[in-house]
PDB file of N, CA and C in Angstrom:
ATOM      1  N   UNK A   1     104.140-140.005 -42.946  1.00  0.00           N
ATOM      2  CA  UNK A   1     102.872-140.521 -42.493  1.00  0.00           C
ATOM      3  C   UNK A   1     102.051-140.952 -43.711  1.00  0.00           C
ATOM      4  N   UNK A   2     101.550-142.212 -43.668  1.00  0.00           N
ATOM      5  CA  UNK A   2     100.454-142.993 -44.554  1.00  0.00           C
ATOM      6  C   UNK A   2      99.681-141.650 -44.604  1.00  0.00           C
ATOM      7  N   UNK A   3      98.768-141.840 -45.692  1.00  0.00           N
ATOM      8  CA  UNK A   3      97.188-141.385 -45.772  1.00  0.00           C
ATOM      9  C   UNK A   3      96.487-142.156 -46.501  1.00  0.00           C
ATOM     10  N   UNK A   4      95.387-142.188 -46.034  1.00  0.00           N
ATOM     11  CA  UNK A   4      94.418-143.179 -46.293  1.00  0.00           C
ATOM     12  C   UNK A   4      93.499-142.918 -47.635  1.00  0.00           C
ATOM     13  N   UNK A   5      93.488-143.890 -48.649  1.00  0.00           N
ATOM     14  CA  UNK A   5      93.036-143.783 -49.804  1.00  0.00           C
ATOM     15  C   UNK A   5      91.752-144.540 -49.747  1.00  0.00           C
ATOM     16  N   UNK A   6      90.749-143.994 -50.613  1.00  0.00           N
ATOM     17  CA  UNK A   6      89.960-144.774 -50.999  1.00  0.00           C
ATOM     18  C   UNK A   6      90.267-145.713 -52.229  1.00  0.00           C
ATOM     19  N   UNK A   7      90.114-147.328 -52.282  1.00  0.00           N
ATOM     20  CA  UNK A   7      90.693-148.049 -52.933  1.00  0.00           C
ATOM     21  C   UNK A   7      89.438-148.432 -54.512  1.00  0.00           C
ATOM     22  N   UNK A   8      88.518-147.288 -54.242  1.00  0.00           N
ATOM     23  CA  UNK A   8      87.992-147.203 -55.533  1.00  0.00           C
ATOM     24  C   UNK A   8      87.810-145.994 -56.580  1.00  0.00           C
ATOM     25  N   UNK A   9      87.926-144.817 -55.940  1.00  0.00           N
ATOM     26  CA  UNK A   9      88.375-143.456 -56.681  1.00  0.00           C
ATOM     27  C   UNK A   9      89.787-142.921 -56.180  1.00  0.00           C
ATOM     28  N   UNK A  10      90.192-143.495 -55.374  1.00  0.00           N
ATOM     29  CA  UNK A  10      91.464-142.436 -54.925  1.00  0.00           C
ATOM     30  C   UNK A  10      91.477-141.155 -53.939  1.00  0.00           C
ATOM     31  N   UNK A  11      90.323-141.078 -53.600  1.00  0.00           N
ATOM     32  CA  UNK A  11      89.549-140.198 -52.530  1.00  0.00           C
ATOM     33  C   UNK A  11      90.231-140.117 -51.219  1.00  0.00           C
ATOM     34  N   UNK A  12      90.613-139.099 -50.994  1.00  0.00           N
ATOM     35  CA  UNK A  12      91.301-138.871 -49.511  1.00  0.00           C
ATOM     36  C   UNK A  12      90.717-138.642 -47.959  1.00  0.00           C
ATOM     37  N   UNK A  13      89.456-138.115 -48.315  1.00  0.00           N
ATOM     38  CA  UNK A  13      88.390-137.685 -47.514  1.00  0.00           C
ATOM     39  C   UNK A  13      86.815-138.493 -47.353  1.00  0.00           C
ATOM     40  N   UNK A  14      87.102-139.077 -45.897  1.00  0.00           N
ATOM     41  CA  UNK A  14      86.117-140.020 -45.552  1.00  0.00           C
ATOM     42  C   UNK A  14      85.205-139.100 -44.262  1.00  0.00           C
ATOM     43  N   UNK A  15      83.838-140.571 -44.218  1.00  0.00           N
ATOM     44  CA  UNK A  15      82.896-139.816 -43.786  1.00  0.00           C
ATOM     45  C   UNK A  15      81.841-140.653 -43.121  1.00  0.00           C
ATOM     46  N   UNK A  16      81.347-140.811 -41.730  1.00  0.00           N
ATOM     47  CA  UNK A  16      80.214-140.950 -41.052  1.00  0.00           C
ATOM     48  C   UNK A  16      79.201-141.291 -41.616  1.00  0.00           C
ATOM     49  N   UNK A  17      78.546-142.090 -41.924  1.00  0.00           N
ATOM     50  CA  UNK A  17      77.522-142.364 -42.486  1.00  0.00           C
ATOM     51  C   UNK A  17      76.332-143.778 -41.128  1.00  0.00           C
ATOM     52  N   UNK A  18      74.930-142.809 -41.423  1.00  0.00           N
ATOM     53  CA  UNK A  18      73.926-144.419 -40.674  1.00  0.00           C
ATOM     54  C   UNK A  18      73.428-145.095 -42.347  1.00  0.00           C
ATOM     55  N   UNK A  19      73.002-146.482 -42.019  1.00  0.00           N
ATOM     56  CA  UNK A  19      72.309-146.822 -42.743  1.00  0.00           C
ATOM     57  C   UNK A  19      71.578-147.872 -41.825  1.00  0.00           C
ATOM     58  N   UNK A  20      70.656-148.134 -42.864  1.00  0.00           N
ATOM     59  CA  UNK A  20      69.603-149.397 -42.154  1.00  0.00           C
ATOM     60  C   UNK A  20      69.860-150.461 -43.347  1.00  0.00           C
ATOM     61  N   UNK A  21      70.235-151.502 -42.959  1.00  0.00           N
ATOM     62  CA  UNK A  21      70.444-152.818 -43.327  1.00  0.00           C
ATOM     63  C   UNK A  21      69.022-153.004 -44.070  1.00  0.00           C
ATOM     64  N   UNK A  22      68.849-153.955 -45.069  1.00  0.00           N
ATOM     65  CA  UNK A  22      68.056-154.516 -45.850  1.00  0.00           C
ATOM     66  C   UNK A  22      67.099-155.641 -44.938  1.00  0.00           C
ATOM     67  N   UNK A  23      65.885-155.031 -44.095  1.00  0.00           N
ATOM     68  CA  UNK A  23      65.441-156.328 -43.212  1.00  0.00           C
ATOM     69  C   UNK A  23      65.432-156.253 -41.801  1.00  0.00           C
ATOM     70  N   UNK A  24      66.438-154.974 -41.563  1.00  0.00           N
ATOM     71  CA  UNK A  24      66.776-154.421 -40.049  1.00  0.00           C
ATOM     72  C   UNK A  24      65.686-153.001 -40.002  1.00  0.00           C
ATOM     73  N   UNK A  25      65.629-153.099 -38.343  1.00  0.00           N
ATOM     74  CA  UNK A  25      65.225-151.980 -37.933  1.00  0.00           C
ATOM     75  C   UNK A  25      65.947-150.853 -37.130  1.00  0.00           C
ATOM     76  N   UNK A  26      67.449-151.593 -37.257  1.00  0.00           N
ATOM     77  CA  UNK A  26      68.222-150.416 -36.384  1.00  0.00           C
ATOM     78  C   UNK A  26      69.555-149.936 -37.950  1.00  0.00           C
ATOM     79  N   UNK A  27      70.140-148.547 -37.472  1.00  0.00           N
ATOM     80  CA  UNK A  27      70.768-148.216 -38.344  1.00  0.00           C
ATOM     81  C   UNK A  27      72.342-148.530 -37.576  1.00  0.00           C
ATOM     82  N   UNK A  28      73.065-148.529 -38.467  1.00  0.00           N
ATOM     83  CA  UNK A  28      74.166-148.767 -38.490  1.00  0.00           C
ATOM     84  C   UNK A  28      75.382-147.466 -39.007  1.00  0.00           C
ATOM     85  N   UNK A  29      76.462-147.382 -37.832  1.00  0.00           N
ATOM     86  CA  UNK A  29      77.289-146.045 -38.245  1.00  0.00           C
ATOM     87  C   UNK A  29      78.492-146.999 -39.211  1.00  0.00           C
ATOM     88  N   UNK A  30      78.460-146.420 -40.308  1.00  0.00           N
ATOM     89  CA  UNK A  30      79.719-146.175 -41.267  1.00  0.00           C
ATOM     90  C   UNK A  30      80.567-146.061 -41.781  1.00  0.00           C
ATOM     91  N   UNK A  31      81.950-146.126 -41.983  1.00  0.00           N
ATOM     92  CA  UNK A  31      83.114-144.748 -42.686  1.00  0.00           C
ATOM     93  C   UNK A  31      82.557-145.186 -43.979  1.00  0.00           C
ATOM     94  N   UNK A  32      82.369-144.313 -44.840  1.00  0.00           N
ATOM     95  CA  UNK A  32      82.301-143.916 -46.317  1.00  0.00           C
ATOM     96  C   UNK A  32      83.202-143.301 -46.881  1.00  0.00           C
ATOM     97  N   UNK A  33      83.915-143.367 -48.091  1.00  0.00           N
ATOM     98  CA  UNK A  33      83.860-142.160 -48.842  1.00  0.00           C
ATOM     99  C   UNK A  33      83.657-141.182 -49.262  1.00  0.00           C
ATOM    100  N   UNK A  34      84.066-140.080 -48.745  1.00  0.00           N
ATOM    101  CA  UNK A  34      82.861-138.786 -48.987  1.00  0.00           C
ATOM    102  C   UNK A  34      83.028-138.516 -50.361  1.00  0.00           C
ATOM    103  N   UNK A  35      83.881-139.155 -51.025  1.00  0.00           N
ATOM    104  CA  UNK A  35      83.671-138.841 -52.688  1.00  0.00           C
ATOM    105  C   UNK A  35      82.909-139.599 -53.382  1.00  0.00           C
ATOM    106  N   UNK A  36      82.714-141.076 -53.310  1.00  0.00           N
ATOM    107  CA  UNK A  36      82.373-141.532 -54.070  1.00  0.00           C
ATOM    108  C   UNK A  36      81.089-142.723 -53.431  1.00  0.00           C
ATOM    109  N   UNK A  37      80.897-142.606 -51.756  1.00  0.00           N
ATOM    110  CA  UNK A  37      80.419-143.566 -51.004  1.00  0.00           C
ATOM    111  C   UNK A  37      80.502-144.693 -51.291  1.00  0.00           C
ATOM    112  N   UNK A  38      81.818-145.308 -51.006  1.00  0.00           N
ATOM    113  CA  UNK A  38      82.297-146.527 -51.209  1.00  0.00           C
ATOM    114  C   UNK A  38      82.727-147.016 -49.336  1.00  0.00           C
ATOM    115  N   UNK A  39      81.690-147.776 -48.711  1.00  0.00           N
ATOM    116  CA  UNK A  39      81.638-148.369 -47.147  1.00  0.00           C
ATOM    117  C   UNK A  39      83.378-149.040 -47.139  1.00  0.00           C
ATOM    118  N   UNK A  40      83.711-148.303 -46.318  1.00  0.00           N
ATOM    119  CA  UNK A  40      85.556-148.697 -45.797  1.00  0.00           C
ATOM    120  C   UNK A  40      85.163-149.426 -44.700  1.00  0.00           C
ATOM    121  N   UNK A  41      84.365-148.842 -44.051  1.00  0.00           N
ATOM    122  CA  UNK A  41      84.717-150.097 -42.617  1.00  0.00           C
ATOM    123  C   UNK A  41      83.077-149.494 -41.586  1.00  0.00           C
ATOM    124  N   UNK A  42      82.937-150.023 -40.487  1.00  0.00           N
ATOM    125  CA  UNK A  42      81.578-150.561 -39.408  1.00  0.00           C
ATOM    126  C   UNK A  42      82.208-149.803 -38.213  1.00  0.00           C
ATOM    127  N   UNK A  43      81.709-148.650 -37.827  1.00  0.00           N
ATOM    128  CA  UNK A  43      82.024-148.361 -36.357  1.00  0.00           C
ATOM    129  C   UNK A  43      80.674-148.973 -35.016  1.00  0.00           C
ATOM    130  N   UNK A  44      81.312-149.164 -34.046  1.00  0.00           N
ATOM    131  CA  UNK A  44      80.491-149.858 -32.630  1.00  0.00           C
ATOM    132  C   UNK A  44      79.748-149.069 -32.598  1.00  0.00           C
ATOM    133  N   UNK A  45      78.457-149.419 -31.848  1.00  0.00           N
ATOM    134  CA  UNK A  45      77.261-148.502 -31.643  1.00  0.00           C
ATOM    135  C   UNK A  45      78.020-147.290 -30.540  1.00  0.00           C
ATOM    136  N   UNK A  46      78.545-148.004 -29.805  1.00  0.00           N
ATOM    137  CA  UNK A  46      79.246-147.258 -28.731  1.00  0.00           C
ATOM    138  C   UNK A  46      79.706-145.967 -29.072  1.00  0.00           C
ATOM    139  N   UNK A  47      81.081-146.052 -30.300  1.00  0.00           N
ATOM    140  CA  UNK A  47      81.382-144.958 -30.511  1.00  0.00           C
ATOM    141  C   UNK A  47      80.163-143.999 -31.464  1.00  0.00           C
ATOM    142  N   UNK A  48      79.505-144.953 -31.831  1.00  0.00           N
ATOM    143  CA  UNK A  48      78.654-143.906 -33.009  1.00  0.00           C
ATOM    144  C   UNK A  48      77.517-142.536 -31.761  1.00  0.00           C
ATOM    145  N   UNK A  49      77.689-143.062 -30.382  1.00  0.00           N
ATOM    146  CA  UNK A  49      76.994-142.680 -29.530  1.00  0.00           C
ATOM    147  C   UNK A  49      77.631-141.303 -28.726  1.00  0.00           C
ATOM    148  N   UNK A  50      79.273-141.810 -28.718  1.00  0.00           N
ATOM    149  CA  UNK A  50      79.968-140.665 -28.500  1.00  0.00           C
ATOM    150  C   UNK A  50      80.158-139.867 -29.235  1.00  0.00           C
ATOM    151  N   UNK A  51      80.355-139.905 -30.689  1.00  0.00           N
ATOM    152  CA  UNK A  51      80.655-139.099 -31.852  1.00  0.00           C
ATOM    153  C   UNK A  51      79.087-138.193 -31.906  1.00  0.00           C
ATOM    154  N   UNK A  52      77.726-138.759 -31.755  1.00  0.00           N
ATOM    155  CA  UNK A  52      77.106-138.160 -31.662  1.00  0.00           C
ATOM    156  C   UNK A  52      76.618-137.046 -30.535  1.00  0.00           C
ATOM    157  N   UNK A  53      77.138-137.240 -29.380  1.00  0.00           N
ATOM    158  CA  UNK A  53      77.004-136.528 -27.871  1.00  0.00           C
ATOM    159  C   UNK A  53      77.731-135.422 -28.428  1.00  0.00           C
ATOM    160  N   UNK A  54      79.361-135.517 -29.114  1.00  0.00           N
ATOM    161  CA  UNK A  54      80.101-134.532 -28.932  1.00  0.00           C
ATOM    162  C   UNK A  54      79.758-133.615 -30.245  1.00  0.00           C
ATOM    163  N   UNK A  55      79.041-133.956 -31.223  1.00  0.00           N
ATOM    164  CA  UNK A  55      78.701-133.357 -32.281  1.00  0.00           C
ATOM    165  C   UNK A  55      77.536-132.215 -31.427  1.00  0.00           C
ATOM    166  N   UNK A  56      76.646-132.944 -31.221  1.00  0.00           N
ATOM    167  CA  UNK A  56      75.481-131.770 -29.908  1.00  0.00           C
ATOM    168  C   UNK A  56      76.223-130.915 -29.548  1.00  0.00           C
ATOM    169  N   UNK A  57      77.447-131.156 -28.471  1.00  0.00           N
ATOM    170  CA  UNK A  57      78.170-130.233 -27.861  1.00  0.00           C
ATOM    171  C   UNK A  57      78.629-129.051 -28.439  1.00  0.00           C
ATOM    172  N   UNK A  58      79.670-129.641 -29.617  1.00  0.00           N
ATOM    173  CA  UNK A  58      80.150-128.673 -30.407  1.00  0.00           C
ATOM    174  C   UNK A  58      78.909-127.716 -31.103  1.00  0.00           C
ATOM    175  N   UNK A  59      77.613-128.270 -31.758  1.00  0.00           N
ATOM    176  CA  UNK A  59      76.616-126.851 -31.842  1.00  0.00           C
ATOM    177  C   UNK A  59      76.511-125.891 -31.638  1.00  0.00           C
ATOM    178  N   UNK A  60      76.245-126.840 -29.934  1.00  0.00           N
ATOM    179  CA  UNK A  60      76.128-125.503 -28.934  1.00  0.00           C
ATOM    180  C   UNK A  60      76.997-124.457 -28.495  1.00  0.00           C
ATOM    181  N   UNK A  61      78.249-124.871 -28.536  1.00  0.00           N
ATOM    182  CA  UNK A  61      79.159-124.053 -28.637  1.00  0.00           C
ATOM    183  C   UNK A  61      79.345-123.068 -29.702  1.00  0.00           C
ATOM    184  N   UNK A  62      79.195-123.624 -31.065  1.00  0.00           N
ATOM    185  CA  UNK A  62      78.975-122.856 -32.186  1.00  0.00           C
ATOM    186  C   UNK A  62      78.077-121.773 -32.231  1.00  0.00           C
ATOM    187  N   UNK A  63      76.833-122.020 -31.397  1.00  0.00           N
ATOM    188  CA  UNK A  63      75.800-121.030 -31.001  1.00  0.00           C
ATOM    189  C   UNK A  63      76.348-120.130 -30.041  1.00  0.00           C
ATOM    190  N   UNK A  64      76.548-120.823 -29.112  1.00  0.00           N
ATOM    191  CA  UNK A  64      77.044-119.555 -28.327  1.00  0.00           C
ATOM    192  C   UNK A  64      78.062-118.664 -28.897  1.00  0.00           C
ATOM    193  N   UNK A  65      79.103-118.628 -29.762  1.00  0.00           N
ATOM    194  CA  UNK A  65      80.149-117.940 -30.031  1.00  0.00           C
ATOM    195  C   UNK A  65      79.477-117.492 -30.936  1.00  0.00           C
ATOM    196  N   UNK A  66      78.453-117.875 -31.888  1.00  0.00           N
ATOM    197  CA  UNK A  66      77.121-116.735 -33.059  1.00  0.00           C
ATOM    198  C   UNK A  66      76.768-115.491 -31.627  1.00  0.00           C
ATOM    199  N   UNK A  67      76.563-116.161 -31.014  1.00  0.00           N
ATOM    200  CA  UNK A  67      75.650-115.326 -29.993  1.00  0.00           C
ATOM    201  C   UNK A  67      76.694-114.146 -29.486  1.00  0.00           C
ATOM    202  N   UNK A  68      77.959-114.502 -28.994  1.00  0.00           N
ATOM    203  CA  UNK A  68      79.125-113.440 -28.453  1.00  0.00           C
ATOM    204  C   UNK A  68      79.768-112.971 -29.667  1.00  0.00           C
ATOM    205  N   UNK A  69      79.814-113.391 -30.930  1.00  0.00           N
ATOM    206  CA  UNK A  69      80.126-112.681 -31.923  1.00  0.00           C
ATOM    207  C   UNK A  69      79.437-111.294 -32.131  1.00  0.00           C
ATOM    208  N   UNK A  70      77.766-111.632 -32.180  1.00  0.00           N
ATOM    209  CA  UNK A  70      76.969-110.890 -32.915  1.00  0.00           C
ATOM    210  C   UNK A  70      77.110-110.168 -31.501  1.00  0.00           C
ATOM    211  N   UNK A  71      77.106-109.683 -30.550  1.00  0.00           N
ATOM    212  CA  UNK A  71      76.826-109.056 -29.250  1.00  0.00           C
ATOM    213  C   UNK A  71      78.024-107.891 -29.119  1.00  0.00           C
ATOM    214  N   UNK A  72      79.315-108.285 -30.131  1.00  0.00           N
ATOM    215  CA  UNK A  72      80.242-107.760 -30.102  1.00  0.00           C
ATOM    216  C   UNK A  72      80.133-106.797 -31.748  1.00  0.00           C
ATOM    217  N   UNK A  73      79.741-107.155 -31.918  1.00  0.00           N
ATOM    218  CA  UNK A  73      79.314-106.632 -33.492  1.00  0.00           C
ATOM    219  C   UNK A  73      78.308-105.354 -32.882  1.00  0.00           C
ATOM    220  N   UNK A  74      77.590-105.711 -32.120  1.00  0.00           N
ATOM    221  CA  UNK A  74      76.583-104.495 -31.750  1.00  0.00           C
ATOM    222  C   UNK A  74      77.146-102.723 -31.101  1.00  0.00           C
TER     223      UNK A  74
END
């Protein structure tokens, strides 16, 4: 299996990023570089909408299992 390089440090590990365009008022989702923030490519508002719903989700889940952790700890 390929893995995906960054073609300006060699960076293996990419990353989500908004920005706002120079002149715009809406932001725009990303892939970056998480090493060196070098813009790889433009995701659809669409998905930037799902990636964000399921990020919420997962939180909350994260909370709740803080919450049944610590309850079990008691």
């Amino acid at each position: 299996m390929a893995v995906s390089t960054c073609a300006k440090c060699g960076g293996h590990s990419f990353e989500r990023a908004l920005l706002t365009p120079v002149g715009e008022d809406i932001e725009l989702a990303i892939v970056q570089c998480a090493n060196c923030g070098t813009p790889i490519g433009a995701l659809d508002s669409a998905s930037s909408t799902l990636i964000e719903g399921l990020q919420k989700q997962i939180a909350s889940i994260d909370a709740g299992l803080v919450r049944i952790a610590k309850a079990l700890s008691e």
